[in-house]
PDB file of N, CA and C in Angstrom:
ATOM      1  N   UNK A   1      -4.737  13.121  -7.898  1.00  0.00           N
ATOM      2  CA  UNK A   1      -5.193  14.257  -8.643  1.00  0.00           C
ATOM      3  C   UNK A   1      -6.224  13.838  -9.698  1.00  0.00           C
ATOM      4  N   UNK A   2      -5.807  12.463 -10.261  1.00  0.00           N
ATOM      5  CA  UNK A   2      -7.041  11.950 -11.389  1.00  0.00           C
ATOM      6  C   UNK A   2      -8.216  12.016 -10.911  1.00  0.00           C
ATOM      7  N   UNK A   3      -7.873  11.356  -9.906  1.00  0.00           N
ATOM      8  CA  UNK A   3      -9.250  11.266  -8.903  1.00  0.00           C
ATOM      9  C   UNK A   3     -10.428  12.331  -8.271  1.00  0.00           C
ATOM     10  N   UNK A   4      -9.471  12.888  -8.271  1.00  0.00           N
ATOM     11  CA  UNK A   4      -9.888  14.099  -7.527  1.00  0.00           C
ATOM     12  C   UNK A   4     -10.881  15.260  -8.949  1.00  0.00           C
ATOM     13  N   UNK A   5     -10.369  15.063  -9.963  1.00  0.00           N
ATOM     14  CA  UNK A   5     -11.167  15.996 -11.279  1.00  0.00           C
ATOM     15  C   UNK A   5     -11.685  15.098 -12.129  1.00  0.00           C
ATOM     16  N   UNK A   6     -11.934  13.279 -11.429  1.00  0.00           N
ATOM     17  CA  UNK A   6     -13.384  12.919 -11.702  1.00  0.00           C
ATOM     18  C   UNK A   6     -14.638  12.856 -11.063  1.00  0.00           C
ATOM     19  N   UNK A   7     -14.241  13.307  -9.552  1.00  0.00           N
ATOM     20  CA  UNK A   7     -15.158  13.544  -8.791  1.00  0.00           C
ATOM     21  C   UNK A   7     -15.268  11.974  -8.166  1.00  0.00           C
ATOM     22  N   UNK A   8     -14.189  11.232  -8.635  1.00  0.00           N
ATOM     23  CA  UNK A   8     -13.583   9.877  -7.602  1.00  0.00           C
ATOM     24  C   UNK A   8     -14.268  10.569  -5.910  1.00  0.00           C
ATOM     25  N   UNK A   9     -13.911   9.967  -4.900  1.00  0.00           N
ATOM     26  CA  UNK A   9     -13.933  10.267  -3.521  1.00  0.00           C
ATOM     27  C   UNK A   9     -12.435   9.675  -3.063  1.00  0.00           C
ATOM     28  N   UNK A  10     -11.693  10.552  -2.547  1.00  0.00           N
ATOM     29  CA  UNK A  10     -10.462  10.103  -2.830  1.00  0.00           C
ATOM     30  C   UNK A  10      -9.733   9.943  -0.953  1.00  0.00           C
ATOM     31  N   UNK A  11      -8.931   8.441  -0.421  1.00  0.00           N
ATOM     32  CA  UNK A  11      -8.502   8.544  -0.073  1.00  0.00           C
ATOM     33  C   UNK A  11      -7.203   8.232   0.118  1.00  0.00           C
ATOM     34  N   UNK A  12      -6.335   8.719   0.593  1.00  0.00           N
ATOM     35  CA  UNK A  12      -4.589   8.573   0.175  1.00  0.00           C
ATOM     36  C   UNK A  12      -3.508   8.599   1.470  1.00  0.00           C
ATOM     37  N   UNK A  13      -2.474   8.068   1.463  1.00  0.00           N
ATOM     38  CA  UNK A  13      -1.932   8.449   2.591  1.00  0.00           C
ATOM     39  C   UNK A  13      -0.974   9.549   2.920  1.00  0.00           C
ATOM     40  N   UNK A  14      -0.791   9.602   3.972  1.00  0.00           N
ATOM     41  CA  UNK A  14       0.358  11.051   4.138  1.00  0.00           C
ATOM     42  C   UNK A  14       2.005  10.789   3.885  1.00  0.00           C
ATOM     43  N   UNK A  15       1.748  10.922   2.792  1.00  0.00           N
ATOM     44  CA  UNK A  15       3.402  10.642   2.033  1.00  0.00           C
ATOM     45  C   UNK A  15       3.843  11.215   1.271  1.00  0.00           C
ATOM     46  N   UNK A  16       4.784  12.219   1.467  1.00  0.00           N
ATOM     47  CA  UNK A  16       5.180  13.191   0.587  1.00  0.00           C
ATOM     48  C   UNK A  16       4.741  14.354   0.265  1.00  0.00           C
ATOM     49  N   UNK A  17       4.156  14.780  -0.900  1.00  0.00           N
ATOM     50  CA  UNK A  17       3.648  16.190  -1.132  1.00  0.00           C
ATOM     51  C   UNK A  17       1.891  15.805  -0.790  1.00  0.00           C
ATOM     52  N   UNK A  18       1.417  14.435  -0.897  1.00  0.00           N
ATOM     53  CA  UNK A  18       0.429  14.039  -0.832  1.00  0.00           C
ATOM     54  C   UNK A  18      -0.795  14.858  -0.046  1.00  0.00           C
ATOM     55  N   UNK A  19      -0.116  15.773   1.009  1.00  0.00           N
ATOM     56  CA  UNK A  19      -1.219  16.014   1.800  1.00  0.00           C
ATOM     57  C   UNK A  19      -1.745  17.647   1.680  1.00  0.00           C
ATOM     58  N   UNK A  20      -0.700  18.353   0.460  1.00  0.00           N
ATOM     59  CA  UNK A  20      -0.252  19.436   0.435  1.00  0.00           C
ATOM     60  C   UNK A  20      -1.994  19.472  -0.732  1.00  0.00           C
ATOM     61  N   UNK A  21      -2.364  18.452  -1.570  1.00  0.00           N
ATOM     62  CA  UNK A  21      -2.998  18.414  -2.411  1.00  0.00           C
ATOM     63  C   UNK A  21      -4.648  17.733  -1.620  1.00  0.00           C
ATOM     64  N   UNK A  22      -4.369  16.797  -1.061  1.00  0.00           N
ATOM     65  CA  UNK A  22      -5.339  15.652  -0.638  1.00  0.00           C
ATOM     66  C   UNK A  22      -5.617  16.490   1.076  1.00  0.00           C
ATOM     67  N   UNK A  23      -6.613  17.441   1.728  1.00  0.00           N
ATOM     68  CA  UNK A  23      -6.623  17.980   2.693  1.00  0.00           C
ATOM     69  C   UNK A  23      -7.572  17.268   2.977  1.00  0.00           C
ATOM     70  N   UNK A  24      -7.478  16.795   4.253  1.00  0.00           N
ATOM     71  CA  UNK A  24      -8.051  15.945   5.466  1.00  0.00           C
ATOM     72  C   UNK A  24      -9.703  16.290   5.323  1.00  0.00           C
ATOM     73  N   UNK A  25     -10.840  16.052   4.933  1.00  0.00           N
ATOM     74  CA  UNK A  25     -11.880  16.425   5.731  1.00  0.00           C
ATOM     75  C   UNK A  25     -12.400  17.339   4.582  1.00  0.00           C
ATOM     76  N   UNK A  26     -11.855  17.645   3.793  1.00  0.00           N
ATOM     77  CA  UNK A  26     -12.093  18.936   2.539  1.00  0.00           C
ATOM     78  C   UNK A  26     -11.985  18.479   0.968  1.00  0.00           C
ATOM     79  N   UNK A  27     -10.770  17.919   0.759  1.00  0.00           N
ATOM     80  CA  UNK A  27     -10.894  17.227  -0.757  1.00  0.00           C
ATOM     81  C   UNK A  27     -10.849  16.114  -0.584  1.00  0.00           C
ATOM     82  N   UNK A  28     -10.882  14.867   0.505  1.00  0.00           N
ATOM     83  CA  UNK A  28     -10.388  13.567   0.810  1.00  0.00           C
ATOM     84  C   UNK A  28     -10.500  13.657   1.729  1.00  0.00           C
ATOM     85  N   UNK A  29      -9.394  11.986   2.050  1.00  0.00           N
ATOM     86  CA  UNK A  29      -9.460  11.911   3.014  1.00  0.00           C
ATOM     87  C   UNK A  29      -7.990  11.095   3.726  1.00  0.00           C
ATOM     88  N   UNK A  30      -7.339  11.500   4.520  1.00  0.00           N
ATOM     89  CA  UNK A  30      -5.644  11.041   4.585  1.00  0.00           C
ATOM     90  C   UNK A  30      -5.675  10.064   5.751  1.00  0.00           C
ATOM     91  N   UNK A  31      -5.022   9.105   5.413  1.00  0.00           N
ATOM     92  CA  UNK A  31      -4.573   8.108   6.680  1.00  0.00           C
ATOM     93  C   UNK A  31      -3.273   7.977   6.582  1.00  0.00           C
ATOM     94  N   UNK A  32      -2.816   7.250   7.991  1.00  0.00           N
ATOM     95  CA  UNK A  32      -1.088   7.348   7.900  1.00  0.00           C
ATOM     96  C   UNK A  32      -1.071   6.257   6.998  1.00  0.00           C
ATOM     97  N   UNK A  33       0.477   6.540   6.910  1.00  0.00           N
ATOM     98  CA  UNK A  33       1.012   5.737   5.491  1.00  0.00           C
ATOM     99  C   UNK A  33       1.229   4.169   6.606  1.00  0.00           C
ATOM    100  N   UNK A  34       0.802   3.316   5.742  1.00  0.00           N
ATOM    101  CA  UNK A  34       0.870   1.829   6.123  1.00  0.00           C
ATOM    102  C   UNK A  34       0.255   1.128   7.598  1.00  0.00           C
ATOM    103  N   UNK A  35      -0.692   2.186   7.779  1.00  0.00           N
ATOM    104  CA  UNK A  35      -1.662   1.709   8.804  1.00  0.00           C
ATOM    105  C   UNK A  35      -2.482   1.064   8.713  1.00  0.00           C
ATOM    106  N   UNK A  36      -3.118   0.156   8.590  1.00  0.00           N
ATOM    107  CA  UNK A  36      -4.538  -0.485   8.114  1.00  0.00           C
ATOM    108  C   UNK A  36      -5.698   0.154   9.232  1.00  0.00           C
ATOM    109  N   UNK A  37      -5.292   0.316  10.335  1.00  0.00           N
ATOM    110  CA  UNK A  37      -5.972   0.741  11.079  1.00  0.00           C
ATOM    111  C   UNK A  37      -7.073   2.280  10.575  1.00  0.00           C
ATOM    112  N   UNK A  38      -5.860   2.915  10.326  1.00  0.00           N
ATOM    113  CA  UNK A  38      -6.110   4.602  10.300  1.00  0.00           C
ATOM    114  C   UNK A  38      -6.673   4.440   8.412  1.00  0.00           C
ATOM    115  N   UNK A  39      -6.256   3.947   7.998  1.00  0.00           N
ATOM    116  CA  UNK A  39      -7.468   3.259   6.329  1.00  0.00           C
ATOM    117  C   UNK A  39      -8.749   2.773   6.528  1.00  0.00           C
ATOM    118  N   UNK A  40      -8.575   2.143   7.454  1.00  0.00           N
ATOM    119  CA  UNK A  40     -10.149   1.336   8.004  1.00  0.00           C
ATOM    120  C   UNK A  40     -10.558   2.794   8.304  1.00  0.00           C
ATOM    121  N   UNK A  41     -11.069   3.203   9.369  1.00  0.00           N
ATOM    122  CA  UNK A  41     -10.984   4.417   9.873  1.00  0.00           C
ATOM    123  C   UNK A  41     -11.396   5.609   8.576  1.00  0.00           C
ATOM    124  N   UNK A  42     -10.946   6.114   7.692  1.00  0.00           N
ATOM    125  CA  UNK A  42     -10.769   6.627   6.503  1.00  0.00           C
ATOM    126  C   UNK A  42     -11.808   5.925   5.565  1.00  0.00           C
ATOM    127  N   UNK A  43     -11.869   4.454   5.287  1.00  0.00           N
ATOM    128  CA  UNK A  43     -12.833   3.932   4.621  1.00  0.00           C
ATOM    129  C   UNK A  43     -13.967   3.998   5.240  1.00  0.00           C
ATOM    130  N   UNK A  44     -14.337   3.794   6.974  1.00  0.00           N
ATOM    131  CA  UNK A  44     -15.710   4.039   7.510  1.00  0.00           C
ATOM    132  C   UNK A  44     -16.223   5.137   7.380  1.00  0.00           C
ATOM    133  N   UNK A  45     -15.302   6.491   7.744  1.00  0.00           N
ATOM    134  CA  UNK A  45     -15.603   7.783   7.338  1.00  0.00           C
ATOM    135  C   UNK A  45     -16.310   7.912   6.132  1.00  0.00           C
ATOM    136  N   UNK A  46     -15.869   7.406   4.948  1.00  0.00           N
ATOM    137  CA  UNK A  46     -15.997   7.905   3.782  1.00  0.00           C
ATOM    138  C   UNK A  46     -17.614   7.226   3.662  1.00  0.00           C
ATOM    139  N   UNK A  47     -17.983   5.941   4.101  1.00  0.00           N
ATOM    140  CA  UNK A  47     -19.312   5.456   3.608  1.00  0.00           C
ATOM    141  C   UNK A  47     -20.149   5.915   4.992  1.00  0.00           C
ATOM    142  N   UNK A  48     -19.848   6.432   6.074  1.00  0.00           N
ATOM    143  CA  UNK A  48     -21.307   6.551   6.863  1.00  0.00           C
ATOM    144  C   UNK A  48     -21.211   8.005   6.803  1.00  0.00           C
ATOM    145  N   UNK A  49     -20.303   8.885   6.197  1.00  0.00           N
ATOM    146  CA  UNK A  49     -20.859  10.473   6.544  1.00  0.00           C
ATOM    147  C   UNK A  49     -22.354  10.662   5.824  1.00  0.00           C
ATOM    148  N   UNK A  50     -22.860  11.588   5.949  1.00  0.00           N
ATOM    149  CA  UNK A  50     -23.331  12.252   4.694  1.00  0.00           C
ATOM    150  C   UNK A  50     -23.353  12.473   3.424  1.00  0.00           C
ATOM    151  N   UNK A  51     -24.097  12.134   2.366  1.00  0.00           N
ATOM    152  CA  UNK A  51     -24.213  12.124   1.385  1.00  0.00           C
ATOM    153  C   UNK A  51     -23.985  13.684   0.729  1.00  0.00           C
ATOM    154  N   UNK A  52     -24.412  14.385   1.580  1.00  0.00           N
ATOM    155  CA  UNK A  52     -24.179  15.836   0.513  1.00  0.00           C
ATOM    156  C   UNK A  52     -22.723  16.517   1.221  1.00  0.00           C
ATOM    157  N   UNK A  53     -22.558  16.109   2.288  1.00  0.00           N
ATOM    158  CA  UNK A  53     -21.184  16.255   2.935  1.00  0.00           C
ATOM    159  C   UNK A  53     -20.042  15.527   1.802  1.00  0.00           C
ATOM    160  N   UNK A  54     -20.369  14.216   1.133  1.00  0.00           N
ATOM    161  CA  UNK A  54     -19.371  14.013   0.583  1.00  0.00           C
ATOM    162  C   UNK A  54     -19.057  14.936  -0.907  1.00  0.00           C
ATOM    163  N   UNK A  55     -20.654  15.390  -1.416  1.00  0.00           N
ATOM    164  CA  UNK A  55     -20.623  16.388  -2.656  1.00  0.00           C
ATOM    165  C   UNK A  55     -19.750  16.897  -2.635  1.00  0.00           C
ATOM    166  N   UNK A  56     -19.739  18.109  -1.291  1.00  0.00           N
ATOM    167  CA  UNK A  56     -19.011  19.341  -1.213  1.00  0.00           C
ATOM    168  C   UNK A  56     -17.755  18.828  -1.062  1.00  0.00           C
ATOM    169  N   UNK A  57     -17.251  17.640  -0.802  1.00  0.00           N
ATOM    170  CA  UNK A  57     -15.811  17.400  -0.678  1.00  0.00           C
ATOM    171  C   UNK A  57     -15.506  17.370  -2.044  1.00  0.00           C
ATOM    172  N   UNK A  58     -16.264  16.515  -3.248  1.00  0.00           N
ATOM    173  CA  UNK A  58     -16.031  16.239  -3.976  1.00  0.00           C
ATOM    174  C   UNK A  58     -15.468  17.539  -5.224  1.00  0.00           C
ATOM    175  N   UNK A  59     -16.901  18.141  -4.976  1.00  0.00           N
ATOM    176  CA  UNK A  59     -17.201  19.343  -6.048  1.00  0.00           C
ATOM    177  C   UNK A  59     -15.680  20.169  -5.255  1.00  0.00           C
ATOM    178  N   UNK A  60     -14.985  20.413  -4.064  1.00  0.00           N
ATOM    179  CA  UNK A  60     -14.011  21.276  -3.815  1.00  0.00           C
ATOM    180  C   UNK A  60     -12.904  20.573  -4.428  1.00  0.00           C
ATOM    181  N   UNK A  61     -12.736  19.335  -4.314  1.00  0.00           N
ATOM    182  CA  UNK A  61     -11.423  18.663  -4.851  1.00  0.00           C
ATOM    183  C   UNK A  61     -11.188  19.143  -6.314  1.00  0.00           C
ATOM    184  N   UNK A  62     -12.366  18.935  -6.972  1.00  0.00           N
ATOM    185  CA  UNK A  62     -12.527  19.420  -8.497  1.00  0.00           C
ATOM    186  C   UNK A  62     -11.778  20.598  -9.160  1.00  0.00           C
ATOM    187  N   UNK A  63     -12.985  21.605  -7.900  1.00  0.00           N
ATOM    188  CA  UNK A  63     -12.546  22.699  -8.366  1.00  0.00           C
ATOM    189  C   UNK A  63     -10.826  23.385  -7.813  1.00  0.00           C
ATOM    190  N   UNK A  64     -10.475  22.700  -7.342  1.00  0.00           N
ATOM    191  CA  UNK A  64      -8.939  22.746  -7.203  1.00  0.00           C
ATOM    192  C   UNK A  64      -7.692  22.060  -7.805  1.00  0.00           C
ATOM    193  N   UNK A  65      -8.125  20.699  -8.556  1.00  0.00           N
ATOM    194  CA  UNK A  65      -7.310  20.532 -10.018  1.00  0.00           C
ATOM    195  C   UNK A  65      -7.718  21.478 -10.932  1.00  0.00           C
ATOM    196  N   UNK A  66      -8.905  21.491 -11.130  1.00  0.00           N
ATOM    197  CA  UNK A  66      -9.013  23.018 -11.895  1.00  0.00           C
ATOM    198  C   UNK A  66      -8.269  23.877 -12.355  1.00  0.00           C
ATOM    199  N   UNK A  67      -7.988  24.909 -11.064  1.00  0.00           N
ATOM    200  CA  UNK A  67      -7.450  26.007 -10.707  1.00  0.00           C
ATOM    201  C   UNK A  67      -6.476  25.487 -11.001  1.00  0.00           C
ATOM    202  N   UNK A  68      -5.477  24.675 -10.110  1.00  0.00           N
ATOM    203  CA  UNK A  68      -4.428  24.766  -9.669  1.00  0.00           C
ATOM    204  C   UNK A  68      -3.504  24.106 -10.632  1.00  0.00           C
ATOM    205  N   UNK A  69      -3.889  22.683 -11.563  1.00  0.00           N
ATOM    206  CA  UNK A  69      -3.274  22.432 -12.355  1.00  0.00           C
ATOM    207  C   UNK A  69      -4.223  22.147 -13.663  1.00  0.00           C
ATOM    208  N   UNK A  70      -4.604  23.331 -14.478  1.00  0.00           N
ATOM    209  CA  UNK A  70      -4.907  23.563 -15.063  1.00  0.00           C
ATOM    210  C   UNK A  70      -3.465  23.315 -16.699  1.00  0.00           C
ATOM    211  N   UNK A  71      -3.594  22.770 -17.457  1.00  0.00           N
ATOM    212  CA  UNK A  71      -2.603  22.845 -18.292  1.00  0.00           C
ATOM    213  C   UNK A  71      -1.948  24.214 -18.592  1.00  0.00           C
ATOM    214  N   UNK A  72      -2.884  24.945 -19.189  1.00  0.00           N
ATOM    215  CA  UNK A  72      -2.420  26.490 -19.283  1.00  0.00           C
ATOM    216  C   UNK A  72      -1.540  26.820 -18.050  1.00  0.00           C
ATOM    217  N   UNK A  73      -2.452  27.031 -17.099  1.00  0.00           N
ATOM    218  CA  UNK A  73      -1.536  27.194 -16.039  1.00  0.00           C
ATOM    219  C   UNK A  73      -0.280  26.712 -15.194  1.00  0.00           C
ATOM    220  N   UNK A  74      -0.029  25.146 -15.793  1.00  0.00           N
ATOM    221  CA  UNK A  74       0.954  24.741 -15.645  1.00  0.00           C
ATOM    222  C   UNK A  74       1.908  25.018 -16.633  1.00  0.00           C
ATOM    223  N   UNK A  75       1.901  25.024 -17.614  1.00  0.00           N
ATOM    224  CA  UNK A  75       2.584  25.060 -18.963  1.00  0.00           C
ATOM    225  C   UNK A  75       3.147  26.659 -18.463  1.00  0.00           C
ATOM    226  N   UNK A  76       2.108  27.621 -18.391  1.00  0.00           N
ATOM    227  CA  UNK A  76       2.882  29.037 -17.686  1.00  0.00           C
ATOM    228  C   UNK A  76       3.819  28.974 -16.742  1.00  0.00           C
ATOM    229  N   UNK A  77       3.471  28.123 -15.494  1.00  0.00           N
ATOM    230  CA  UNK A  77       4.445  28.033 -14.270  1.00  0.00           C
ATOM    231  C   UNK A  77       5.817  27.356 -14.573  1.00  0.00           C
ATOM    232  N   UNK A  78       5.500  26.625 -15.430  1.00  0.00           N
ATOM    233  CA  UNK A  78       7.023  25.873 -16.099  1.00  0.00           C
ATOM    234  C   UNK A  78       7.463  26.923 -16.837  1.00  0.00           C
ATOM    235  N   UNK A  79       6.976  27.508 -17.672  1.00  0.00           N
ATOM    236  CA  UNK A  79       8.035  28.532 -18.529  1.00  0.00           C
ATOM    237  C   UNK A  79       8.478  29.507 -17.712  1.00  0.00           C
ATOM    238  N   UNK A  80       8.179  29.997 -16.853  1.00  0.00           N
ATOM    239  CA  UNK A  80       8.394  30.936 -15.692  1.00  0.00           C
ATOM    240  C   UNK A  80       9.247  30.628 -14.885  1.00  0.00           C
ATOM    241  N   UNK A  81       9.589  28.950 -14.205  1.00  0.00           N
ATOM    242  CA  UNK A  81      10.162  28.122 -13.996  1.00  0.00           C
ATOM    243  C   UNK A  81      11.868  28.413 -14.971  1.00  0.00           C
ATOM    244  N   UNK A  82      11.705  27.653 -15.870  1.00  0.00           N
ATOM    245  CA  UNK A  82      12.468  27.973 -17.395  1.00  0.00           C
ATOM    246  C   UNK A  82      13.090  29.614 -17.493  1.00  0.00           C
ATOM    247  N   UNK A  83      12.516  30.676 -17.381  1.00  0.00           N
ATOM    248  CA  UNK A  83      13.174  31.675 -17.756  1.00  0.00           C
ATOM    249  C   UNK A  83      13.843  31.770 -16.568  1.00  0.00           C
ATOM    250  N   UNK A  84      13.634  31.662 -15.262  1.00  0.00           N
ATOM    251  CA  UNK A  84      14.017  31.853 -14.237  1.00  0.00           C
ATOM    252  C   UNK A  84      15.291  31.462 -14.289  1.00  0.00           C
ATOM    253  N   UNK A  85      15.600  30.359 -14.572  1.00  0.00           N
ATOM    254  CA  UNK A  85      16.849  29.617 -14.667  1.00  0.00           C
ATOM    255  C   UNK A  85      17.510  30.095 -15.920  1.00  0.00           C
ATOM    256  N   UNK A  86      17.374  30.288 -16.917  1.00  0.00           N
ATOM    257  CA  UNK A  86      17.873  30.945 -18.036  1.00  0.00           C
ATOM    258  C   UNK A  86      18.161  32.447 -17.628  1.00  0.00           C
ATOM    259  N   UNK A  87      17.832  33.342 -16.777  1.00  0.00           N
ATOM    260  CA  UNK A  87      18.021  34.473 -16.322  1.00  0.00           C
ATOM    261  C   UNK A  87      19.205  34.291 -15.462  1.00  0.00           C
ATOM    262  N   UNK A  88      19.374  33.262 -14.822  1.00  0.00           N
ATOM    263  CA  UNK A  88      20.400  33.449 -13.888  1.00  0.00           C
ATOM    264  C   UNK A  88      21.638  32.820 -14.383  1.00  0.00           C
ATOM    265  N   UNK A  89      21.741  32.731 -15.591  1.00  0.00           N
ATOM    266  CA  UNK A  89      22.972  32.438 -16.055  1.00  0.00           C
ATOM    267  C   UNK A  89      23.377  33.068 -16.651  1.00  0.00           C
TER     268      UNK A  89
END
């Protein structure tokens, strides 16, 4: 996510919530977890595409820490979170 709202070029593997954030081809770029193969692969991608192909990956990753975990907006989803559970008791 750091990576991703410095405009890093980010690639990561598919582990966990990882891929829910890091989308294939759009904000990054995902290889299986502990492949060297499918990393290689992922690292060639990343240096022979296109240069303005990688922008738009970049500038979308951005603008989706942005949005999505925005402090405000997290700080809301947790208290919302919080009453939720305080309501049901």
């Amino acid at each position: 996510m750091e990576a991703m709202a410095t405009g890093v070029p980010v690639i990561a593997s598919r582990v966990a919530a990882v891929p829910a954030l890091v989308i294939d081809g759009e904000t990054g770029l995902l290889a299986a977890a502990a492949d060297e193969v499918s990393l290689r692969g992922a690292l060639v991608r990343l240096v022979t595409e296109p240069s303005a192909e990688t922008g738009r990956r970049l500038v979308a990753a951005r603008r989706i820490v942005e949005r999505e975990f925005d402090l405000a907006a997290s700080a809301a989803a947790v208290a919302g979170l919080l009453r939720g559970e305080l309501d049901r008791r």
